[in-house]
Every structure is written in structure tokens, then in C-alpha cells.
Protein backbone atom coordinates (compact mmCIF):
# COMPACT_ATOMS: atom_id res chain seq x y z
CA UNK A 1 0.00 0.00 0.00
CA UNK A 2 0.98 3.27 -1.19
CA UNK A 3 0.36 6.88 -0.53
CA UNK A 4 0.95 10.38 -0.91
CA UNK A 5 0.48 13.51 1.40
CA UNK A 6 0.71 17.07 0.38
CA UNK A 7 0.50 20.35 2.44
CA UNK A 8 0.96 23.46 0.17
CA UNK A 9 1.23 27.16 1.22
CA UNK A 10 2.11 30.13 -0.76
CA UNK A 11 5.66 29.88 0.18
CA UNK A 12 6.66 26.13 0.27
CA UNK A 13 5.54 22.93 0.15
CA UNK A 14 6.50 19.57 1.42
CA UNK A 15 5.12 16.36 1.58
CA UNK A 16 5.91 12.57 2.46
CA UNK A 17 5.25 9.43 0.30
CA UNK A 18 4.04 6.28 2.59
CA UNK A 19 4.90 3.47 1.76
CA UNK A 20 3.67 0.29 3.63
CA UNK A 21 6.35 -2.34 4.17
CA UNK A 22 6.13 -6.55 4.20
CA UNK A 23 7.04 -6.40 7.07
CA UNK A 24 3.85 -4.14 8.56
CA UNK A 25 6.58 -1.56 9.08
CA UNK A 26 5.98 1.99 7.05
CA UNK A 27 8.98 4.12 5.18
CA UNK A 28 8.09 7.78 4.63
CA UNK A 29 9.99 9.80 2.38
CA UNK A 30 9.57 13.55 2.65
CA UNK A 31 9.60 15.74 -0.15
CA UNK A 32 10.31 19.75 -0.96
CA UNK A 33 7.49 20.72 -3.60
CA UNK A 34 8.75 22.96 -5.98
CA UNK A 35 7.25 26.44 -4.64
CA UNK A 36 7.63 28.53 -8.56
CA UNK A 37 4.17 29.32 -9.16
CA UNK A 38 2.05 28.23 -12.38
CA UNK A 39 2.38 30.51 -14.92
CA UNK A 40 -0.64 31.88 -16.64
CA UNK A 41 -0.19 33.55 -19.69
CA UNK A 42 -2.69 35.60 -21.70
CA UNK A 43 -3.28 32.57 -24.44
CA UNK A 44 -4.27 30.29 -22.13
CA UNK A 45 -7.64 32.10 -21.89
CA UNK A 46 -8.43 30.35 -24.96
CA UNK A 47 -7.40 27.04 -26.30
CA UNK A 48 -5.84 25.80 -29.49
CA UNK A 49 -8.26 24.71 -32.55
CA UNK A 50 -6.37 21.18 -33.47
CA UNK A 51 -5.10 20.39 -36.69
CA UNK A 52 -7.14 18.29 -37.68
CA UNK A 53 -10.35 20.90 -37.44
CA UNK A 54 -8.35 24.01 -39.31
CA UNK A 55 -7.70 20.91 -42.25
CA UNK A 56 -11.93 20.89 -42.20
CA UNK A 57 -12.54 24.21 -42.30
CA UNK A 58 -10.24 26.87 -43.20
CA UNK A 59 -11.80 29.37 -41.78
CA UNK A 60 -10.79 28.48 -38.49
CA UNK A 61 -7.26 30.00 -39.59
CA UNK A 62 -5.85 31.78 -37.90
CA UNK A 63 -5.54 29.66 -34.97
CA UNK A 64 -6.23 31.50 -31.07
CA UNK A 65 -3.68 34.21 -30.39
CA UNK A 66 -0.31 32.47 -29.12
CA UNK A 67 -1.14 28.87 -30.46
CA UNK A 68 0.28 29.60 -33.99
């Protein structure tokens, strides 16, 4: 058995994975969570029109600003 616990803040995060030994014993390995926000940019308001629907109908060109 296998697990995962998180605790995120705006600063840092850490967490420990559990992992359940043969034995009945558990190992926990703690991990430092990257803490460099997501960045949002403007395009990802809207997402891209695939390929496959432009080849359809060319008047779906141009594609959504930033997905060129």
C-alpha cells in the first residue's frame, strides 16, 4: 500500500510518500514541492483549434492568439 500527502502554502511545500512495508513496518519519504508558481499567460484564456479541425474548415485560420 501506497500513498501520498501534500501540504501546500504560498511559500513552500512539502510532503511525504508512505509506503507500507512486508514487514507491517511503514517508510516515509519527505519531499520539498517545488514552490515557482504556475504561470498563466494571456493565451491560455483560450485554447488551441487542433489540426485536424483548421484541415476541415479553413476558416478556423488563424488559430487562437499564441497557439500559432
Amino acid at each position: 500500500m501506497e500513498g501520498c500527502w501534500f501540504s501546500i502554502t504560498w511559500k513552500k511545500g512539502t510532503g511525504v510518500f508512505i509506503t507500507k512495508n512486508a514487514d507491517g513496518t511503514f517508510t516515509y519519504q519527505y519531499l520539498a514541492i517545488d514552490p515557482n508558481p504556475i504561470v498563466f499567460t494571456e493565451k491560455m484564456y483560450l485554447i488551441p483549434i487542433p489540426f485536424s479541425e483548421t484541415s476541415k474548415n479553413a476558416n478556423l485560420l488563424p488559430n487562437n492568439p499564441g497557439w500559432q
